[in-house]
Protein backbone atom coordinates (compact mmCIF):
# COMPACT_ATOMS: atom_id res chain seq x y z
CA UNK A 1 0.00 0.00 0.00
CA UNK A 2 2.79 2.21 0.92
CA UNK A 3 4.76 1.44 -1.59
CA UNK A 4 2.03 1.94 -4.42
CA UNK A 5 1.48 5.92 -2.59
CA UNK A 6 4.70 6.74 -3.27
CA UNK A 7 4.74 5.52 -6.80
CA UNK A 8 1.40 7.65 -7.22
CA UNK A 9 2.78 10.65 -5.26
CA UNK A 10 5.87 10.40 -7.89
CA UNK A 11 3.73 10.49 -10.42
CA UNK A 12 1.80 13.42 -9.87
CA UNK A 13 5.17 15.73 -8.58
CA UNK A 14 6.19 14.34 -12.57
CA UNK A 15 3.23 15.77 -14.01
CA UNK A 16 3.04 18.97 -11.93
CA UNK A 17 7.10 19.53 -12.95
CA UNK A 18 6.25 18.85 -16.82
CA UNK A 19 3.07 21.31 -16.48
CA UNK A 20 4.87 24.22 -14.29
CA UNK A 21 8.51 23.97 -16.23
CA UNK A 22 7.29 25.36 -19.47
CA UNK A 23 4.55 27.98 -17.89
CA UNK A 24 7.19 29.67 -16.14
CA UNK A 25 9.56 29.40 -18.90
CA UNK A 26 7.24 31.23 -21.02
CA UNK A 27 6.86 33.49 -17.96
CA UNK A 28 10.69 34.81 -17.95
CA UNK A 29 12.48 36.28 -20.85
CA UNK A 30 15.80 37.50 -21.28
CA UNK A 31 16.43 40.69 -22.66
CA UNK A 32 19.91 40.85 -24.17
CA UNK A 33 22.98 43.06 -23.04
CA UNK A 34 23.43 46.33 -24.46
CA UNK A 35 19.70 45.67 -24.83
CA UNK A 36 16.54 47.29 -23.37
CA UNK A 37 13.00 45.70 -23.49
CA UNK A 38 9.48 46.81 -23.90
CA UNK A 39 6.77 44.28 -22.01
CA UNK A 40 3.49 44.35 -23.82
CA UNK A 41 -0.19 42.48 -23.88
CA UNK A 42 -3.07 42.40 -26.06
CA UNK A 43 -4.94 43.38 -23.02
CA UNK A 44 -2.76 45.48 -20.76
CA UNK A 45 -1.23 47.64 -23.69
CA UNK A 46 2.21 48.52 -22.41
CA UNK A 47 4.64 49.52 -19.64
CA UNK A 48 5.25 53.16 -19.22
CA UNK A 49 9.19 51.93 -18.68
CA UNK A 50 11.48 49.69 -20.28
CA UNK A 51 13.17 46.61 -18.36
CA UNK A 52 16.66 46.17 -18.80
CA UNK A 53 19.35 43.70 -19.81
CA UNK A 54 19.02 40.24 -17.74
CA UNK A 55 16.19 38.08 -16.94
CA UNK A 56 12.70 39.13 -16.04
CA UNK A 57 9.57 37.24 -15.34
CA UNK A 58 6.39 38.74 -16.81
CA UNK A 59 2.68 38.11 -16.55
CA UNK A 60 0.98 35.30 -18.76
CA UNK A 61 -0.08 36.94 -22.20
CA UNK A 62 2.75 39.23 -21.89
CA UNK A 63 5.48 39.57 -24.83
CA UNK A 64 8.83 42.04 -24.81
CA UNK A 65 10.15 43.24 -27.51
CA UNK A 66 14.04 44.59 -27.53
CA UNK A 67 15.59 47.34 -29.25
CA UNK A 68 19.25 48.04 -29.13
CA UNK A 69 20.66 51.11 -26.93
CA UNK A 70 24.37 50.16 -28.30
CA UNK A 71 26.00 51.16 -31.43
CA UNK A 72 24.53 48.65 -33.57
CA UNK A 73 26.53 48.02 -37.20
CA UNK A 74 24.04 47.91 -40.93
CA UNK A 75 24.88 47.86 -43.94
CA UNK A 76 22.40 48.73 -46.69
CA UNK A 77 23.17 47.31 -50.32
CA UNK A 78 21.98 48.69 -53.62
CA UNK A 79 20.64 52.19 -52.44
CA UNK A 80 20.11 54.04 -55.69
CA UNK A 81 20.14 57.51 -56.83
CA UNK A 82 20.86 59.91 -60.04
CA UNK A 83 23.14 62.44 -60.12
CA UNK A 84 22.54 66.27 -61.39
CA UNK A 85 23.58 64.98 -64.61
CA UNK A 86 21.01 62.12 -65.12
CA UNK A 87 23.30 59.56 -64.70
CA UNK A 88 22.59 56.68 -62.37
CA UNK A 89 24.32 55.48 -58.99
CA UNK A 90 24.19 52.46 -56.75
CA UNK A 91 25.52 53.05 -53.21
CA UNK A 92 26.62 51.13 -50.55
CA UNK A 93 26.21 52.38 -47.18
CA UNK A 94 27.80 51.22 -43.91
CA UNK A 95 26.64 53.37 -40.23
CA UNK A 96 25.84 52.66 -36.41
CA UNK A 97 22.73 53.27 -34.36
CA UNK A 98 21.24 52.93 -31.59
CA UNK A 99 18.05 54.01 -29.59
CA UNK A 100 17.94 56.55 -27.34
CA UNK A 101 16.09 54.52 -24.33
CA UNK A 102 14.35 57.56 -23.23
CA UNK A 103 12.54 57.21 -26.43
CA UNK A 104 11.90 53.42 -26.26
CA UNK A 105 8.50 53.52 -25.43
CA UNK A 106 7.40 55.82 -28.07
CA UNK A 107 9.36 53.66 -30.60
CA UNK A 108 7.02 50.90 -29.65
CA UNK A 109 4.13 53.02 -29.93
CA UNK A 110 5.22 54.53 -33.10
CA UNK A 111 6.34 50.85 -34.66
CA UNK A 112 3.89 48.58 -32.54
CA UNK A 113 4.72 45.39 -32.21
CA UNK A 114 7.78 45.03 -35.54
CA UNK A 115 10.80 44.21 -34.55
CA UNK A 116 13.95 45.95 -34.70
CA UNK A 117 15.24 44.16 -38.02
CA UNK A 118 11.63 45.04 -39.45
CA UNK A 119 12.46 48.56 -38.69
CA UNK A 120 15.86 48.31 -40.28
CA UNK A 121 14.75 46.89 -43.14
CA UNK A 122 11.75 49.71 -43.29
CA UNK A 123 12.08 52.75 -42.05
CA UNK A 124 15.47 53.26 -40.88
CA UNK A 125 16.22 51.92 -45.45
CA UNK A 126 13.97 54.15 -46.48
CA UNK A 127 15.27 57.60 -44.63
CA UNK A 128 18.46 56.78 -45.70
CA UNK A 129 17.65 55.95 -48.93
CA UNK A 130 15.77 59.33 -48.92
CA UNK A 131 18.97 61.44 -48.19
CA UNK A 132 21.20 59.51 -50.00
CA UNK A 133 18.44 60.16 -53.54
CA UNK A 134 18.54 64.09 -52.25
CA UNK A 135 21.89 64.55 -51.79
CA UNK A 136 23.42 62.83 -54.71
CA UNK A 137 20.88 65.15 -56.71
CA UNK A 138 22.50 68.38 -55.90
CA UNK A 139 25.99 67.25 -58.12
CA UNK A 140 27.33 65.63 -61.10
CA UNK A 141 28.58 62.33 -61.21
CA UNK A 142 32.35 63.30 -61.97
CA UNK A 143 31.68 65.30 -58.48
CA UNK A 144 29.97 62.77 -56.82
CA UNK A 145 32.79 59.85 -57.48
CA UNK A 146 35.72 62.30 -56.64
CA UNK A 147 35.99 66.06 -55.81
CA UNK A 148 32.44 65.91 -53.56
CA UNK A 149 32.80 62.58 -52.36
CA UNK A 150 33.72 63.59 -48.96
CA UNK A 151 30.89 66.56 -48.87
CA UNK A 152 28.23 64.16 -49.98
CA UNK A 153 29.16 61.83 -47.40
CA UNK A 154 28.82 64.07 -44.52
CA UNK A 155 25.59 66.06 -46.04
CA UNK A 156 23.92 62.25 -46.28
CA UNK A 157 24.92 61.61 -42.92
CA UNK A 158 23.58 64.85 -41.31
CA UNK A 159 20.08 64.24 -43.48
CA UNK A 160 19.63 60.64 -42.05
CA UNK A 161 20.84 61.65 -38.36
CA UNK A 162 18.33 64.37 -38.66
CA UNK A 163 15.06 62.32 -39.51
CA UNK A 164 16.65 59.47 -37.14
CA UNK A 165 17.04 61.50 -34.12
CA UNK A 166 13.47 62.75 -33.96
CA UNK A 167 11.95 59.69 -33.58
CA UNK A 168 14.24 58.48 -31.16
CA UNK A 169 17.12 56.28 -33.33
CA UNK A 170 20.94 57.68 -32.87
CA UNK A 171 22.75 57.41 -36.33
CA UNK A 172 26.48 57.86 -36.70
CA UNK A 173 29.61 57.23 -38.90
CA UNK A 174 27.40 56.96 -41.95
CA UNK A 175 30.02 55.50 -44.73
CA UNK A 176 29.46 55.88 -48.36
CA UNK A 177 31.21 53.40 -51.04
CA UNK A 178 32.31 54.38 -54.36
CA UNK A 179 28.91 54.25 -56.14
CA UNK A 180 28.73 51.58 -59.23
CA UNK A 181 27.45 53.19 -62.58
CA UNK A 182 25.91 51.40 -65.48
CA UNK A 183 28.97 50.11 -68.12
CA UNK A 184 28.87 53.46 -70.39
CA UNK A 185 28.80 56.09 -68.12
CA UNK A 186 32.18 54.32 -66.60
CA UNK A 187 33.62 53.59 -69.77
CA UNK A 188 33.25 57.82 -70.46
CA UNK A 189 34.96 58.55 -66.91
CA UNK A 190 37.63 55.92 -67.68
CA UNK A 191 38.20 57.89 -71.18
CA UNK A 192 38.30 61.55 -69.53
CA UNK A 193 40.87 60.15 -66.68
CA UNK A 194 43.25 58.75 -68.56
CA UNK A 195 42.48 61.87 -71.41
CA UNK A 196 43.19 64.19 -68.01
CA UNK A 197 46.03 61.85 -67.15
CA UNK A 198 47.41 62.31 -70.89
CA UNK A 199 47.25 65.64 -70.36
CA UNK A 200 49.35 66.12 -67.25
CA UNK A 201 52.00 64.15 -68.35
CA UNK A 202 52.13 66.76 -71.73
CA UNK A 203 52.28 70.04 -69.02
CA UNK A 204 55.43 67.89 -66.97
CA UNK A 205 57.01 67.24 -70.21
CA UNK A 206 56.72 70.85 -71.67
CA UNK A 207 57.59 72.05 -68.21
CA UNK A 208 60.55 69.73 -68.54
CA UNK A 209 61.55 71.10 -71.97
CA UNK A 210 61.17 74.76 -70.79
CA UNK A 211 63.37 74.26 -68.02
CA UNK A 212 65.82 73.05 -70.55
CA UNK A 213 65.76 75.67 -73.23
CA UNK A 214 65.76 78.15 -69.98
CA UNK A 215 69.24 76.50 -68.65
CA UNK A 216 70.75 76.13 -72.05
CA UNK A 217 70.01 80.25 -72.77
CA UNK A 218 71.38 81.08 -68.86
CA UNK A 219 74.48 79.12 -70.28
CA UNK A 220 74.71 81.16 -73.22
CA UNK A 221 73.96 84.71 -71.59
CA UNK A 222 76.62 84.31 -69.41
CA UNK A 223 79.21 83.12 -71.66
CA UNK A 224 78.56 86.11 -73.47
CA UNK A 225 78.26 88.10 -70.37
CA UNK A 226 81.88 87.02 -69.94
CA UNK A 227 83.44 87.48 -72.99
CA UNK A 228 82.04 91.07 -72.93
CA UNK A 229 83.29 91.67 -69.53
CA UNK A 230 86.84 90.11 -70.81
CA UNK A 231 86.49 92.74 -73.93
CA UNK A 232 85.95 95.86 -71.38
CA UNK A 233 88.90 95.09 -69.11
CA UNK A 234 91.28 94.52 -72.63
CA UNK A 235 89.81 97.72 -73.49
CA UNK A 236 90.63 99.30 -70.66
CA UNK A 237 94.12 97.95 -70.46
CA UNK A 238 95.50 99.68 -73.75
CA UNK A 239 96.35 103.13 -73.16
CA UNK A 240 97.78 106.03 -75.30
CA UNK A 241 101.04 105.76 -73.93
CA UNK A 242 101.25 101.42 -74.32
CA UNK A 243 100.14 101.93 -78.15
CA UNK A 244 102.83 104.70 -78.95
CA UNK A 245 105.67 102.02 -77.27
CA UNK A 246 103.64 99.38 -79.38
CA UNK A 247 104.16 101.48 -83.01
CA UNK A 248 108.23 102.79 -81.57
CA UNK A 249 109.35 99.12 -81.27
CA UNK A 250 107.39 97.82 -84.73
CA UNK A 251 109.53 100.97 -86.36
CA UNK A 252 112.47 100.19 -85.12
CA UNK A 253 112.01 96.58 -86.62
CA UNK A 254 110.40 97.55 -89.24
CA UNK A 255 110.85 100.86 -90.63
CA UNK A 256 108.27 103.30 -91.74
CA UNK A 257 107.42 105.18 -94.84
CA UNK A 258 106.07 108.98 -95.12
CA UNK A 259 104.34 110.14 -98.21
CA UNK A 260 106.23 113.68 -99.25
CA UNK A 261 104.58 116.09 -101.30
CA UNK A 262 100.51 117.14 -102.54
CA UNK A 263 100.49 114.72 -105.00
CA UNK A 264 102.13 111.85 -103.11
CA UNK A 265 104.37 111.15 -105.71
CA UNK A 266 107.44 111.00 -103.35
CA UNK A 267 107.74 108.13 -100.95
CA UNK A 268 110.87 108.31 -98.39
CA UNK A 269 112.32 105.28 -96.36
CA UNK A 270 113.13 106.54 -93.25
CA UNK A 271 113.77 103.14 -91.36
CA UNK A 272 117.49 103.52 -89.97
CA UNK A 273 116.54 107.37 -88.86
């Protein structure tokens, strides 16, 4: 008799653990760390605060949801937009948000009950994709993949942050890629670099050649230069009285004639005299 009591009394503690182990694991939920949570019922509505990281038990019928209040890392593929020019672009964009958990509450009232990768995917795409369409509007796409780059980057990033921010999601180091364009409109940038690149290398070369001519005529200015200065000091060297001893020793080597009457008819040698 005893013995069949406790085999009945085991029984029922088995089917009292199998009933109670699952109702009070759907009774406690674990919101994640760096994590906040938002507890929620079909009847109740929702709590005025948000629970944080680490277990909690809740009520029956009650769900949390969770929404990050770290720097959380996306990256959005294929975002497309045309430049001032008409030409198109495909962007890839890295950045980090987070929520601000003051804000939590009205994120679940403004989202309901979609997750936070539903709300990546949707709104969070589409006001980036919105700013990225805007900005990329305002330039050409020789701008866009080079001179403006950097500009475009941070005017995207301040458009996004801005519509973010107001519903309560902080965005940050928003990174552009080099946007893709379709095969001509690369093959026409590829044409006027390397026509640009052509180009440059024709300015170094004349530059080259200028320098050149410049240091072969400095060469020749002041070999002249020199030879004239050499001229002025012979110049100055011969004097009246060197050029009389120059024409007394030639006579006296030499001899001299004179030319004696108007008609020059008489012609003396006077060397010897």
């Amino acid at each position: 008799m005893k013995k069949n009591k406790k085999k009945l009394i085991g029984f029922l503690v088995g089917i009292a653990l199998v009933v109670a182990i699952p109702i009070v694991a759907f009774r406690y939920k674990v919101v994640q760390n760096g994590y906040v949570g938002i507890k929620y019922s079909i009847v109740g509505g929702t709590k005025e605060k948000p629970i944080t990281q680490g277990g909690h038990f809740v009520g029956f019928g009650t769900k949390v949801i969770q929404y990050p209040v770290r720097n959380t890392s996306i990256k959005s593929s294929g975002i497309s937009a045309v430049s001032k020019d008409g030409k198109r672009l495909n962007v890839t964009v890295r950045y980090l948000y987070k929520i601000q958990e003051s804000k939590a509450v009205d994120i679940f009232r403004e989202f309901g009950t979609s997750d936070i990768k539903s709300i990546e995917d949707g709104w969070l795409y589409s006001q980036l994709s919105s700013a990225i369409k805007n900005v990329y509007a305002k330039y050409d796409v020789l701008q866009s993949i080079a001179e403006k780059a950097g500009d475009i980057q941070n005017e995207v990033q301040e458009q996004f942050h801005q519509k973010a921010i107001e519903k309560g999601f902080d965005v940050s180091d928003v990174v552009l890629s080099a946007p893709d364009l379709d095969e001509e409109t690369q093959n026409t940038i590829d044409s006027i670099i390397k026509a640009g690149q052509e180009n440059e290398k024709a300015k170094k070369d004349a530059e080259t050649a200028k320098t050149k001519a410049d240091a072969d005529y400095y060469v020749k200015v002041k070999e002249a230069q020199a030879e004239a200065d050499a001229n002025a000091k012979l110049t100055q060297s011969i004097s009246d009285q060197l050029i009389r001893y120059t024409e007394a020793q030639a006579r006296m080597k030499h001899g001299w004639v004179t030319v004696q009457g108007n008609d020059g008819g008489v012609i003396v040698d006077e060397k010897g005299k």
